[in-house]
C-alpha atoms as a PDB file:
ATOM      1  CA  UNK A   1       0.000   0.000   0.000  1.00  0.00           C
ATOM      2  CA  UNK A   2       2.997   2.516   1.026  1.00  0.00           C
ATOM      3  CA  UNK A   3       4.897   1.645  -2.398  1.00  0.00           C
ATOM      4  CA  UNK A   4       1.923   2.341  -4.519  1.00  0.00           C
ATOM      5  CA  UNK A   5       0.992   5.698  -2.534  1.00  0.00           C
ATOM      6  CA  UNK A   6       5.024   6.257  -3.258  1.00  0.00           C
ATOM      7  CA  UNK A   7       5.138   5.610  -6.659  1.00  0.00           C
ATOM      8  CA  UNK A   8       1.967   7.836  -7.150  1.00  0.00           C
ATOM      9  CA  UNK A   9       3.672  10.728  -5.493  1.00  0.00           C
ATOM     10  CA  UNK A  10       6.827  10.541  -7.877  1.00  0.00           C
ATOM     11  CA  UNK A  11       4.349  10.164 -10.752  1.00  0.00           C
ATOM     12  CA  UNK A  12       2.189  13.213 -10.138  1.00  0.00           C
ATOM     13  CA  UNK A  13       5.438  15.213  -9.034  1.00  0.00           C
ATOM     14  CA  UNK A  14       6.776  14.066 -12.971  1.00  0.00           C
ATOM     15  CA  UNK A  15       3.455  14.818 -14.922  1.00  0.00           C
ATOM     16  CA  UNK A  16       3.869  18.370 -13.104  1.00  0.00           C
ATOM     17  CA  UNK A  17       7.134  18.850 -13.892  1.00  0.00           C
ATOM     18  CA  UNK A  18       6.791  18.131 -17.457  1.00  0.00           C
ATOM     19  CA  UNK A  19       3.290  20.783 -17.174  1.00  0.00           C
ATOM     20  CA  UNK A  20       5.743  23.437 -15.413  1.00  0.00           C
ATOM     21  CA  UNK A  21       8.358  22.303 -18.638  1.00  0.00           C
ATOM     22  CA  UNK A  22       5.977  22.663 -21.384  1.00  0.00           C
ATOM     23  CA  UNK A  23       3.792  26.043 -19.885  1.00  0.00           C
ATOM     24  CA  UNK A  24       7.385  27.539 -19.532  1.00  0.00           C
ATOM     25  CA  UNK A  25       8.820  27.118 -23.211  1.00  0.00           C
ATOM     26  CA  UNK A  26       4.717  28.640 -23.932  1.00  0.00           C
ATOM     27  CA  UNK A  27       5.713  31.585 -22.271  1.00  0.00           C
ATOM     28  CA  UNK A  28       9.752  31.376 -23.430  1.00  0.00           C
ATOM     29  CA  UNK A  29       8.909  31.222 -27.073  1.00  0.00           C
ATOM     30  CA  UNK A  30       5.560  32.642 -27.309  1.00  0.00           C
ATOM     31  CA  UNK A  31       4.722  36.576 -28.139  1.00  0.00           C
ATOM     32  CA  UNK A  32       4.448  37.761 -24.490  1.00  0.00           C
ATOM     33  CA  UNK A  33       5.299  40.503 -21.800  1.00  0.00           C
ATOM     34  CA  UNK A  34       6.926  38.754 -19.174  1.00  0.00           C
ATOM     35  CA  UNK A  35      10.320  39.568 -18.129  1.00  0.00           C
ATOM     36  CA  UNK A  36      11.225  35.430 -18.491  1.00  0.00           C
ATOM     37  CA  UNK A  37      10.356  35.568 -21.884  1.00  0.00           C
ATOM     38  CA  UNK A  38      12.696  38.184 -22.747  1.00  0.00           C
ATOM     39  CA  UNK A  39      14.955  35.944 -20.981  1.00  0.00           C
ATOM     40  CA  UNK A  40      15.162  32.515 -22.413  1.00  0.00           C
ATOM     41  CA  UNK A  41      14.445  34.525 -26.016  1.00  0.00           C
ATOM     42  CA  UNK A  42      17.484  36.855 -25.649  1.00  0.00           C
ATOM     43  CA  UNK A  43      19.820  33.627 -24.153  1.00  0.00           C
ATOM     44  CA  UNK A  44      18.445  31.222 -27.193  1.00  0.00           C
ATOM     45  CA  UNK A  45      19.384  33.757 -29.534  1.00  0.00           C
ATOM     46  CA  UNK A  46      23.221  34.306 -28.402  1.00  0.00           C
ATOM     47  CA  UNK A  47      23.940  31.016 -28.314  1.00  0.00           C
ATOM     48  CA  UNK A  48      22.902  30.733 -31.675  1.00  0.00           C
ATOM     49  CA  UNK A  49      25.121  33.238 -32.972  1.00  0.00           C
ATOM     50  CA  UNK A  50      27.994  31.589 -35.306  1.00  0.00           C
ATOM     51  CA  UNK A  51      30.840  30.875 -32.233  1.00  0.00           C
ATOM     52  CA  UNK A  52      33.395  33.644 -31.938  1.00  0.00           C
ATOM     53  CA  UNK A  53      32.167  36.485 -33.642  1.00  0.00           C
ATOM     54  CA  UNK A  54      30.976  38.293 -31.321  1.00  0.00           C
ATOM     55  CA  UNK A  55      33.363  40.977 -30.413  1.00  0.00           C
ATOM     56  CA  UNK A  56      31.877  42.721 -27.693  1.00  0.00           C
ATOM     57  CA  UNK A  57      28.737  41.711 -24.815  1.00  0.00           C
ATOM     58  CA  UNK A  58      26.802  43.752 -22.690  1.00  0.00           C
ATOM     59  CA  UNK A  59      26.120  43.105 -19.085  1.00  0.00           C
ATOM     60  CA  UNK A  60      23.274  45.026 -17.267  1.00  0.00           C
ATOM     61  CA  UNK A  61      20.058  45.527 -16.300  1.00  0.00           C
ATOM     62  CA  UNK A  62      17.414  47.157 -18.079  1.00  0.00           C
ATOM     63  CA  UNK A  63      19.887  50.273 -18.438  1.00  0.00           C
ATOM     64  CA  UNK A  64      22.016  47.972 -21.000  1.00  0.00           C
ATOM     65  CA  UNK A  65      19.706  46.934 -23.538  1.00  0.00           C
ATOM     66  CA  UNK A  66      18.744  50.454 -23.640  1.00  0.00           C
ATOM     67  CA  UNK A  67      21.830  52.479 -24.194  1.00  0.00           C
ATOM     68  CA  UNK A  68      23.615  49.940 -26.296  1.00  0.00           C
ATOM     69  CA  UNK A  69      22.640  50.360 -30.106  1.00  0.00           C
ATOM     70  CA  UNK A  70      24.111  47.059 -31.458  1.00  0.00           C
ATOM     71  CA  UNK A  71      23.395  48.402 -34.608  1.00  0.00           C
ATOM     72  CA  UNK A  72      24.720  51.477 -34.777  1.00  0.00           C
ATOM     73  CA  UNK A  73      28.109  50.200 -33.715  1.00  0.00           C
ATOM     74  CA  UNK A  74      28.287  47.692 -36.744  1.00  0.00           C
ATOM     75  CA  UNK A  75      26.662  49.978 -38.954  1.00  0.00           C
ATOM     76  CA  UNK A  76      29.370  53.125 -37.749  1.00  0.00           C
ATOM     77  CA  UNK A  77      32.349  50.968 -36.912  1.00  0.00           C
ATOM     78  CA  UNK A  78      32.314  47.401 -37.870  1.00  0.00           C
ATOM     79  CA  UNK A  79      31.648  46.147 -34.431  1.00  0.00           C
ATOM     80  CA  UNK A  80      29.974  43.024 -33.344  1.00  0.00           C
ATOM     81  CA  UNK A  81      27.963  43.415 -30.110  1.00  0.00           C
ATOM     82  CA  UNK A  82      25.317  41.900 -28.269  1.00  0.00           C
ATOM     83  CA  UNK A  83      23.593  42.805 -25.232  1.00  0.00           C
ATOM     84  CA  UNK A  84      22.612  39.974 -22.259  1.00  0.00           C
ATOM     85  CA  UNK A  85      21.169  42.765 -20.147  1.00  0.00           C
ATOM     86  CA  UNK A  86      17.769  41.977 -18.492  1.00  0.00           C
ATOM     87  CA  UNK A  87      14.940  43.511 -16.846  1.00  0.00           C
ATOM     88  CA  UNK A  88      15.841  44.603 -13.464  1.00  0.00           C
ATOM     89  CA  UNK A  89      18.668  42.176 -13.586  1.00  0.00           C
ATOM     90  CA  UNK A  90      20.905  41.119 -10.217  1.00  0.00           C
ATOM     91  CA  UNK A  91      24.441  40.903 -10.362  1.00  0.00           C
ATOM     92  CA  UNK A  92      24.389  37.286  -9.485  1.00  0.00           C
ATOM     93  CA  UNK A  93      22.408  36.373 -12.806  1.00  0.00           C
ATOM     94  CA  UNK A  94      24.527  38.387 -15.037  1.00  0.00           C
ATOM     95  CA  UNK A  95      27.971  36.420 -13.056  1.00  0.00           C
ATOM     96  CA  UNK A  96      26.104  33.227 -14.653  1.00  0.00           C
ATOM     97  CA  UNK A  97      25.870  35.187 -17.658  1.00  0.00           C
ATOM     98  CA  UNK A  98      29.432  35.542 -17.926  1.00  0.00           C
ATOM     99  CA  UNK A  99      30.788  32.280 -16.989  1.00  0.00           C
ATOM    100  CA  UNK A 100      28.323  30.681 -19.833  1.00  0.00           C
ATOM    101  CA  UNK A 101      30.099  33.179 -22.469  1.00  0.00           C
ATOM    102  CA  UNK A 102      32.736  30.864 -22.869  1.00  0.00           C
ATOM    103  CA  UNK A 103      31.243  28.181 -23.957  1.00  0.00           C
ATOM    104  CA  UNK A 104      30.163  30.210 -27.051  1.00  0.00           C
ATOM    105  CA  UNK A 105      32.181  33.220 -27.887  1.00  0.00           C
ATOM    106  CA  UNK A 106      35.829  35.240 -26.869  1.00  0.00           C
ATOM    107  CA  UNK A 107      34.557  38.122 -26.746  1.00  0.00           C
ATOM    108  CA  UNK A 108      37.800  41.074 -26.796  1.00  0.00           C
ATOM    109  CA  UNK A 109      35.204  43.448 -24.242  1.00  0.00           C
ATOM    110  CA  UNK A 110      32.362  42.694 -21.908  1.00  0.00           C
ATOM    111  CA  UNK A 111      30.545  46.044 -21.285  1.00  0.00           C
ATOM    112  CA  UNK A 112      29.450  46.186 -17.391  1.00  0.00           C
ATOM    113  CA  UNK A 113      26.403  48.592 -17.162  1.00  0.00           C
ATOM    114  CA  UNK A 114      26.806  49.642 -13.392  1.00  0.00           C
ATOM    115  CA  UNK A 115      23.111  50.436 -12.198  1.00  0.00           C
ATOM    116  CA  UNK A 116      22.514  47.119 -11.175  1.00  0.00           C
ATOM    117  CA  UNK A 117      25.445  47.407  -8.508  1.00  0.00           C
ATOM    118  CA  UNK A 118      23.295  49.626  -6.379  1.00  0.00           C
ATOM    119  CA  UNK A 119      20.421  47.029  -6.280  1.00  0.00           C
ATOM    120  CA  UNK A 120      20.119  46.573  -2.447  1.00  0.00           C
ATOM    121  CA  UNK A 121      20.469  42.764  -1.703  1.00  0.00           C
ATOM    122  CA  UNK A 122      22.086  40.958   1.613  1.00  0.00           C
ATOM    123  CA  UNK A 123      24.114  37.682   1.732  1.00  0.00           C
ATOM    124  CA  UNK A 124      21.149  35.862   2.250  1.00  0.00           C
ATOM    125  CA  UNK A 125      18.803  37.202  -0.231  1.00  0.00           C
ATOM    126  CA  UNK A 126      21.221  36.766  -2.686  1.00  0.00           C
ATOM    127  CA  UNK A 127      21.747  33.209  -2.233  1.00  0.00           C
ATOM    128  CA  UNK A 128      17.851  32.745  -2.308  1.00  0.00           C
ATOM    129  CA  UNK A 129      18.189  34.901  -5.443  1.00  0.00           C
ATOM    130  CA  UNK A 130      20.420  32.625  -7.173  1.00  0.00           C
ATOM    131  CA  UNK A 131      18.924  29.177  -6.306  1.00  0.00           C
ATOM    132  CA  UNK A 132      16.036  30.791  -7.690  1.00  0.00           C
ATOM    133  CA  UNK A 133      17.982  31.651 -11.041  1.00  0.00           C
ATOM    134  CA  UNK A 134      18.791  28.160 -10.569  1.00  0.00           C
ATOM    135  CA  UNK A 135      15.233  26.937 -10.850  1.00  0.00           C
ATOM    136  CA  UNK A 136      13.817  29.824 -13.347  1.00  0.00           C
ATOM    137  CA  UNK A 137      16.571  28.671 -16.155  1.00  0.00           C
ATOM    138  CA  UNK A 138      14.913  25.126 -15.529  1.00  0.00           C
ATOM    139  CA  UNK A 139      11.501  26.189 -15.420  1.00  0.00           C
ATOM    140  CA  UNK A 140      10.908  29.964 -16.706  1.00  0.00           C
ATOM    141  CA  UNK A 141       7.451  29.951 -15.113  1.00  0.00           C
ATOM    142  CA  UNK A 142       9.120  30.879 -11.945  1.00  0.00           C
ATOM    143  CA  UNK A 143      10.829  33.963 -13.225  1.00  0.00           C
ATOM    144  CA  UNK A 144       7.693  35.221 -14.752  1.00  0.00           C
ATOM    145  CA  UNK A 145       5.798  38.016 -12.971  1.00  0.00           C
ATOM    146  CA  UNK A 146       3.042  37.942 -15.313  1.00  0.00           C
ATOM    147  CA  UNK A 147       2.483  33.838 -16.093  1.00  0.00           C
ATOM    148  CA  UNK A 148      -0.972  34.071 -16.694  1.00  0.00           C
ATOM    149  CA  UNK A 149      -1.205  38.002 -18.446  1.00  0.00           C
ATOM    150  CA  UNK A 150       1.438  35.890 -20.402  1.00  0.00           C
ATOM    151  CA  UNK A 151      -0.599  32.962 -21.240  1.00  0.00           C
ATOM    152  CA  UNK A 152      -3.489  34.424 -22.485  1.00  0.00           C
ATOM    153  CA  UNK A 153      -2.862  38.361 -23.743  1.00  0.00           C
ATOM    154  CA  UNK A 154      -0.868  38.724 -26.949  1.00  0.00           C
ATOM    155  CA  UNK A 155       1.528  41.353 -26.280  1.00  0.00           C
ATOM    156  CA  UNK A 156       2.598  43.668 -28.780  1.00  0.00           C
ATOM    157  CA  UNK A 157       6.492  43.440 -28.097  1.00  0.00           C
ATOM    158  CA  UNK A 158       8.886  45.203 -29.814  1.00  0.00           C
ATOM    159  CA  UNK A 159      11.655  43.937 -32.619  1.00  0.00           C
ATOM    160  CA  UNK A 160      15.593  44.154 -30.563  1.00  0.00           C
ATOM    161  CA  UNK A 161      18.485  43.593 -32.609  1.00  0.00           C
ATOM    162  CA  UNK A 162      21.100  41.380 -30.935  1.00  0.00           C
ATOM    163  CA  UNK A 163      19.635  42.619 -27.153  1.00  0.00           C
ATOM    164  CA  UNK A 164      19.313  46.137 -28.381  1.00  0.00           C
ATOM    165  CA  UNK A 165      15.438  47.774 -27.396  1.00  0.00           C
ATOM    166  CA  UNK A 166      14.564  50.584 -29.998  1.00  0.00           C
ATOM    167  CA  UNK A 167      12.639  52.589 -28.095  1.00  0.00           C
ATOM    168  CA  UNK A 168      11.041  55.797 -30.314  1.00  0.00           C
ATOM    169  CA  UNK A 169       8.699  57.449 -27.487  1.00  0.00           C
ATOM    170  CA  UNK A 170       9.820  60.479 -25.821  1.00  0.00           C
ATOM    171  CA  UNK A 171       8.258  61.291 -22.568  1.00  0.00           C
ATOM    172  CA  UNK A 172      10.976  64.142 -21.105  1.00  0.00           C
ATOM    173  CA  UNK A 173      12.398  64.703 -17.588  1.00  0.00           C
ATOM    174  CA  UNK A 174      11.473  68.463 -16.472  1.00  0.00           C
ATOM    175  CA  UNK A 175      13.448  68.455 -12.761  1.00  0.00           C
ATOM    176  CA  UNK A 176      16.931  67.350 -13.505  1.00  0.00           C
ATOM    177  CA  UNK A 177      18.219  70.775 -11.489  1.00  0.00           C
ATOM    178  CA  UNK A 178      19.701  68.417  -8.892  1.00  0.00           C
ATOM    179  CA  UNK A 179      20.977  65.874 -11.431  1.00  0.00           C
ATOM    180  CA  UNK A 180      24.735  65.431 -10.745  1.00  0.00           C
ATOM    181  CA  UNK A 181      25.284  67.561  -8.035  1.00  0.00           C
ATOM    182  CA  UNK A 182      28.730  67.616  -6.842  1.00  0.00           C
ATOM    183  CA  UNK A 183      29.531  65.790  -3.336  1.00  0.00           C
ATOM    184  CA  UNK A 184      32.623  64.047  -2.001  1.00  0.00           C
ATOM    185  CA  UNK A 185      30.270  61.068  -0.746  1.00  0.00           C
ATOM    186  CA  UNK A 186      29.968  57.298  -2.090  1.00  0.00           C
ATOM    187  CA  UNK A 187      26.988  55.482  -1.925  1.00  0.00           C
ATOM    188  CA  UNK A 188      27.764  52.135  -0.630  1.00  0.00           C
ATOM    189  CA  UNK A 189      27.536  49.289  -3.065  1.00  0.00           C
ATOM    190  CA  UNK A 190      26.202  46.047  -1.563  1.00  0.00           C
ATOM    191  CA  UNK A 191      28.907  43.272  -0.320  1.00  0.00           C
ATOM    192  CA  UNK A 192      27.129  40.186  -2.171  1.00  0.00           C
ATOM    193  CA  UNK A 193      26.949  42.447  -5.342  1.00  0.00           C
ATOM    194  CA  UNK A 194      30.949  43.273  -5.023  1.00  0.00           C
ATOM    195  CA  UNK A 195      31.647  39.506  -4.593  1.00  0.00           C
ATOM    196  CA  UNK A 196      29.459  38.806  -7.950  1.00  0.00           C
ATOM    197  CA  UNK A 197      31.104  41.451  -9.780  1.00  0.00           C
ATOM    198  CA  UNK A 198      34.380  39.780  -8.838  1.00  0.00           C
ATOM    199  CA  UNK A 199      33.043  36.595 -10.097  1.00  0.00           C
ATOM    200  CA  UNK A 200      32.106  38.493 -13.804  1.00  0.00           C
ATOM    201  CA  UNK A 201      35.552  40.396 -13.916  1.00  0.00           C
ATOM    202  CA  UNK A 202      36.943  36.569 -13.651  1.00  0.00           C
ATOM    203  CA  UNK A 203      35.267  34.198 -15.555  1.00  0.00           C
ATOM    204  CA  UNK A 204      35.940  37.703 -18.052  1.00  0.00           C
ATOM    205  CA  UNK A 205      39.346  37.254 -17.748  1.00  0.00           C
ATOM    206  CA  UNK A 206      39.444  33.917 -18.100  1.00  0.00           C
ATOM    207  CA  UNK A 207      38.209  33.762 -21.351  1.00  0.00           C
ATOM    208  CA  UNK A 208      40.618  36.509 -22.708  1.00  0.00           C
ATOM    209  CA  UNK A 209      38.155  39.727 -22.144  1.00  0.00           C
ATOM    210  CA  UNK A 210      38.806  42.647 -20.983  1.00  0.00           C
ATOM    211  CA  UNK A 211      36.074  44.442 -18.449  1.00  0.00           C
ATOM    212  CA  UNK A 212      35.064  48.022 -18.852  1.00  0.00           C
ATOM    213  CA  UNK A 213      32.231  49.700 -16.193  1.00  0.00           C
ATOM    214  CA  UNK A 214      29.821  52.202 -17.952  1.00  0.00           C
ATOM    215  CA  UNK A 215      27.179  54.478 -16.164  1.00  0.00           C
ATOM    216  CA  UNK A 216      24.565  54.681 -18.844  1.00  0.00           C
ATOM    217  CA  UNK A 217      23.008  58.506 -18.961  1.00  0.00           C
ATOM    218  CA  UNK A 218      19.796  57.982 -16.106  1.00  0.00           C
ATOM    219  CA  UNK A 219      18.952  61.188 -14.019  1.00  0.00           C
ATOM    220  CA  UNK A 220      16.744  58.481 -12.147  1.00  0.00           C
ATOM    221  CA  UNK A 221      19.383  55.813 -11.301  1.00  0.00           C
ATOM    222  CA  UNK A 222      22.327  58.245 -10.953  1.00  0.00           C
ATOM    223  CA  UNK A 223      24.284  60.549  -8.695  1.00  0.00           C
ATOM    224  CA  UNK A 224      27.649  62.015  -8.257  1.00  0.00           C
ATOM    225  CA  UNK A 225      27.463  59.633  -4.732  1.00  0.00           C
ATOM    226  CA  UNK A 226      27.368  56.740  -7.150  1.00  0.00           C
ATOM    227  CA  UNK A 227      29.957  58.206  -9.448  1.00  0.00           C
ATOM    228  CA  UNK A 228      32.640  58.451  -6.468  1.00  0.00           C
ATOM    229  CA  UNK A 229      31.993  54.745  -5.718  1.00  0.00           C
ATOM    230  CA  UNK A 230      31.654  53.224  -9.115  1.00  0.00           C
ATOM    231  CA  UNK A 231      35.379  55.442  -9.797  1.00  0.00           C
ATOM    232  CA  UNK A 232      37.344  53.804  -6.385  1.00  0.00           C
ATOM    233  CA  UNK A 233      35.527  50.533  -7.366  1.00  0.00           C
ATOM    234  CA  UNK A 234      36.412  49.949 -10.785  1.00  0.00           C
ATOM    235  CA  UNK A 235      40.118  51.154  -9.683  1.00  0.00           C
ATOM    236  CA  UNK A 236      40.268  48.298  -7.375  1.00  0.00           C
ATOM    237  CA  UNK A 237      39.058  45.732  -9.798  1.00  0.00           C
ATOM    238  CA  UNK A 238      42.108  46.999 -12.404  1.00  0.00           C
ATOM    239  CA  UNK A 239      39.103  48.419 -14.969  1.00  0.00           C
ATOM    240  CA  UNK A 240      38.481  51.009 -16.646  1.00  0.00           C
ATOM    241  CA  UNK A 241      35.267  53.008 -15.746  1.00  0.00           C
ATOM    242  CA  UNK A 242      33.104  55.367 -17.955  1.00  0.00           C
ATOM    243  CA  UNK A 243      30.110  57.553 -16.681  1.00  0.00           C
ATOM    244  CA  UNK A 244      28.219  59.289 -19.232  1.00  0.00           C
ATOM    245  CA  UNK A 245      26.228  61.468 -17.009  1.00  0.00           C
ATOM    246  CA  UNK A 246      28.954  63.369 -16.090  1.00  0.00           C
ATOM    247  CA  UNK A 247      30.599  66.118 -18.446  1.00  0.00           C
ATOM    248  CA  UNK A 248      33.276  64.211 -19.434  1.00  0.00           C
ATOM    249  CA  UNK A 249      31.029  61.882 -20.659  1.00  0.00           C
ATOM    250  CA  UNK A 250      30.538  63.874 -23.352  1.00  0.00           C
ATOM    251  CA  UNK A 251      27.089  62.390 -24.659  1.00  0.00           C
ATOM    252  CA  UNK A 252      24.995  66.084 -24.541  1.00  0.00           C
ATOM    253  CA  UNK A 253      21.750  63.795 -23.443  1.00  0.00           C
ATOM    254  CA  UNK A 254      18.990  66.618 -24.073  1.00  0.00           C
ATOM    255  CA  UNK A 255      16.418  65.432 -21.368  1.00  0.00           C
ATOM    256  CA  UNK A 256      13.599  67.218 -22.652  1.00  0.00           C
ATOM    257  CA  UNK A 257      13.894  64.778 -26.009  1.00  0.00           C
ATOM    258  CA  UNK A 258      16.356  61.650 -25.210  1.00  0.00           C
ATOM    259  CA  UNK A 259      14.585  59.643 -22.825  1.00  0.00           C
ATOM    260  CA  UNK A 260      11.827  57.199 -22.995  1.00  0.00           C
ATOM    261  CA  UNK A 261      10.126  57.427 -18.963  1.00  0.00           C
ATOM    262  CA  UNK A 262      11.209  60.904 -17.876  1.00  0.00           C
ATOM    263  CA  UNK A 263      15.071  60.288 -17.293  1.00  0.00           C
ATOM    264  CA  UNK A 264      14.895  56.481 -16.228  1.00  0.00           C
ATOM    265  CA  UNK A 265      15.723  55.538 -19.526  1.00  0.00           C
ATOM    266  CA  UNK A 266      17.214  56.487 -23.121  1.00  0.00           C
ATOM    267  CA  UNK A 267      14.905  56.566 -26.247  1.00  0.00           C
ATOM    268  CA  UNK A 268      16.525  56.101 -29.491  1.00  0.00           C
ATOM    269  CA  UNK A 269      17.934  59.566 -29.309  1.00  0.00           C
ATOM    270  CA  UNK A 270      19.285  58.887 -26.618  1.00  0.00           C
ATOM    271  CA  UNK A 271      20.672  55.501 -27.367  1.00  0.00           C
ATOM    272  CA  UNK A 272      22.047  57.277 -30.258  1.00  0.00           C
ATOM    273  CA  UNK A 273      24.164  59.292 -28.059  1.00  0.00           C
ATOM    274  CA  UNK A 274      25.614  57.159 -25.507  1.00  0.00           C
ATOM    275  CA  UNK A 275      26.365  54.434 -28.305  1.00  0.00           C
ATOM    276  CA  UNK A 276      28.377  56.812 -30.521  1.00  0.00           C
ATOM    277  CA  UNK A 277      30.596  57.723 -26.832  1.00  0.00           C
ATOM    278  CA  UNK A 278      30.774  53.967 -26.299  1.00  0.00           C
ATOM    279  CA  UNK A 279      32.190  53.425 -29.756  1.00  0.00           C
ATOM    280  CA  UNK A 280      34.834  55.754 -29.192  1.00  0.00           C
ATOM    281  CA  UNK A 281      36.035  54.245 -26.241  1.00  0.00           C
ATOM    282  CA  UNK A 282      35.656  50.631 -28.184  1.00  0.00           C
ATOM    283  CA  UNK A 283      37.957  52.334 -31.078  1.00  0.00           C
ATOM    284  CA  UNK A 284      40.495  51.845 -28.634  1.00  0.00           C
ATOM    285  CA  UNK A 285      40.444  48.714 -27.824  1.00  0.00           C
ATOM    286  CA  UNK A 286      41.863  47.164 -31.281  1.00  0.00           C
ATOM    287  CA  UNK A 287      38.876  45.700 -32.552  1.00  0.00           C
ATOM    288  CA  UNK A 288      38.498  44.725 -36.282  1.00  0.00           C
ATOM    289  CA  UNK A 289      36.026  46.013 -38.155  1.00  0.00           C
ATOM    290  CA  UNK A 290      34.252  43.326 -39.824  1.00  0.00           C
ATOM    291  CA  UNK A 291      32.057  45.596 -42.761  1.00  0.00           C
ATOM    292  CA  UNK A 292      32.595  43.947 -45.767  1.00  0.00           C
ATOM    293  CA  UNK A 293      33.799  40.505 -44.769  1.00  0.00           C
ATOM    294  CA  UNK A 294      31.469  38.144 -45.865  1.00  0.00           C
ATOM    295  CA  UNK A 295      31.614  35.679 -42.794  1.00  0.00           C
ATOM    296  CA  UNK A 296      29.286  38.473 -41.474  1.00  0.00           C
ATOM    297  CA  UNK A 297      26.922  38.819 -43.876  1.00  0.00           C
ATOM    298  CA  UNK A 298      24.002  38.349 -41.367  1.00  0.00           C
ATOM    299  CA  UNK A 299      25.066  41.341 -39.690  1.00  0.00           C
ATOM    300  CA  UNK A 300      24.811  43.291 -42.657  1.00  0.00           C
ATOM    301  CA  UNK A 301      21.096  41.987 -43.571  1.00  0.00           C
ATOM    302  CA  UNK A 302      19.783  42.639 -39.700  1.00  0.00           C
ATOM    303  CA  UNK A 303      21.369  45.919 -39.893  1.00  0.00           C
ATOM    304  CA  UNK A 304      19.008  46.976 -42.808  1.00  0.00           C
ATOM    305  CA  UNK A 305      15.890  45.803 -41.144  1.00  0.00           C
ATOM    306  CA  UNK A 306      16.724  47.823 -38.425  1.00  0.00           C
ATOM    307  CA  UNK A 307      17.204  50.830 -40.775  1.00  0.00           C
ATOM    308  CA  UNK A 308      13.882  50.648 -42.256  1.00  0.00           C
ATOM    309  CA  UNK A 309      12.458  50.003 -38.505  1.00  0.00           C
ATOM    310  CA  UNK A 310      14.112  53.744 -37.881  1.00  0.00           C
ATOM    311  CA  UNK A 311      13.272  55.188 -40.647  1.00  0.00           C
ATOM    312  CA  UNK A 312       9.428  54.276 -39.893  1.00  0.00           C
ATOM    313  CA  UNK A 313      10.201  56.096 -36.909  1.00  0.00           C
ATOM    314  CA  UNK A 314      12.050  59.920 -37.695  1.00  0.00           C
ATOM    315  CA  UNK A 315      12.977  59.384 -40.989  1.00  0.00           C
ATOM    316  CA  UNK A 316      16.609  59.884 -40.121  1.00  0.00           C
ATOM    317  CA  UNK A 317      17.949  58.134 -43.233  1.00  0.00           C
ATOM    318  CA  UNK A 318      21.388  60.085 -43.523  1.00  0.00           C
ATOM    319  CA  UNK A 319      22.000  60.567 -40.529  1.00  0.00           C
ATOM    320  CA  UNK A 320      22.077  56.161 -39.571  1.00  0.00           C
END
């Protein structure tokens, strides 16, 4: 009587593993809104990217896929790049991230968007965090805020280009007097994130690539606090740090037209910006640029349905 009560259990724990397998590649590969989604969609995509030629990755939260125009950079300089940021990412899931680069490309430079640094998290927390990135890249129906919304609305999406968002609303920031305000304080950045960030800049390393820390332009996420920290951090991990919200970033974000959510995050415009600073930083990193070879001919044919995707939305032609 016990056995067959036992082997009952372990069948109706398998029949709802295989439901929690099958409704979580519905909502993986399925039109939907769910932050998992974007997830397993962006992940299945880089891995199937022809191994090694992808010259430069993107680490980050939502910040990331939002300031990094992958296309711009191949169209303007030759450059391969790909952004694994994701929605409100934590450190921890972008340190699995980077150790499961290597199993697919060498990239020369992983780009570390810093915002997600700041995300408050404890020891413990983060160790419940990443068994739970554990079980969502088993079963994305964990991950996924909106399971159900996902299930059953059709969301309307939006077309990214190796990571890259192309945002075209503009919805300006009017009270960015305090924006950058000079102080001589740091704003702490959490212990469990500084031990995850050590595990990126080394599984980086590892694989031959060099790390470089950018502050994407955010009057929302940023301060002159954070810019102190991010500075001394980056100069104990041996990397190089950019911030382009300060003046020497150099990116003249015009928040009355460059951002999508009133200063959270870039638009297009914005995007624009930041990814034409970014390239000249890149320029020095001796990276080939791969325009006319013919190994990277896919490159060339997603650039031009991005171009007609802009075009649609300023008409902008000459100045892509």
């Amino acid at each position: 009587m016990r056995n067959s009560k036992w082997i009952g259990f372990v069948a109706g724990l398998a029949v709802l593993l295989v439901l929690f397998s099958l409704l979580s590649e519905t909502v993986s590969t399925g039109s939907s809104v769910s932050y998992a989604a974007r997830r397993q969609n962006i992940v299945k995509d880089f891995k199937s990217q022809k191994p090694h030629t992808i010259d430069v990755v993107v680490l980050g939260d939502s910040e990331s896929y939002t300031s990094v125009d992958t296309m711009r950079l191949w169209h303007k300089r030759g450059i391969t790049a790909y952004v694994l940021g994701q929605p409100a990412a934590q450190v921890s899931e972008m340190a699995r991230m980077a150790e499961q680069i290597a199993g697919h490309q060498k990239p020369k430079v992983v780009l570390v968007e810093t915002n997600m640094l700041f995300r408050k998290v404890s020891m413990v927390n983060g160790a419940q965090n990443q068994f739970g990135q554990t079980i969502g890249e088993a079963f994305p129906i964990f991950q996924n805020h909106d399971f159900w919304k996902a299930l059953f609305v059709k969301g309307s999406g939006s077309r990214r280009y190796n990571g890259f968002r192309v945002l075209s609303r503009t919805f300006p920031d009017t009270k960015v007097s305090g924006y950058m305000k000079p102080t001589r304080r740091t704003q702490a950045i959490p212990a469990f994130n500084q031990m995850m960030m050590d595990r990126i800049v080394r599984a980086c390393r590892d694989n031959g690539s060099r790390v470089i820390l950018y502050s994407a332009p955010s009057t929302k996420n940023y301060s002159m606090a954070k810019h102190n920290a991010l500075e001394a951090y980056a100069a104990k991990l041996g990397v190089k740090y950019y911030d382009f919200n300060t003046r020497l970033g150099r990116t003249e974000i015009d928040w009355s037209r460059d951002t999508y959510d009133g200063g959270d995050h870039l638009n297009y415009n914005g995007a624009e910006k930041t990814t034409d600073a970014l390239g000249a930083v890149l320029a020095r990193c001796g990276l080939t640029d791969h325009r006319g070879d013919k190994n990277y001919r896919a490159y060339a044919q997603l650039y031009r349905q991005y171009a007609k995707r802009v075009k649609r939305i300023d008409g902008r032609w000459n100045r892509i």
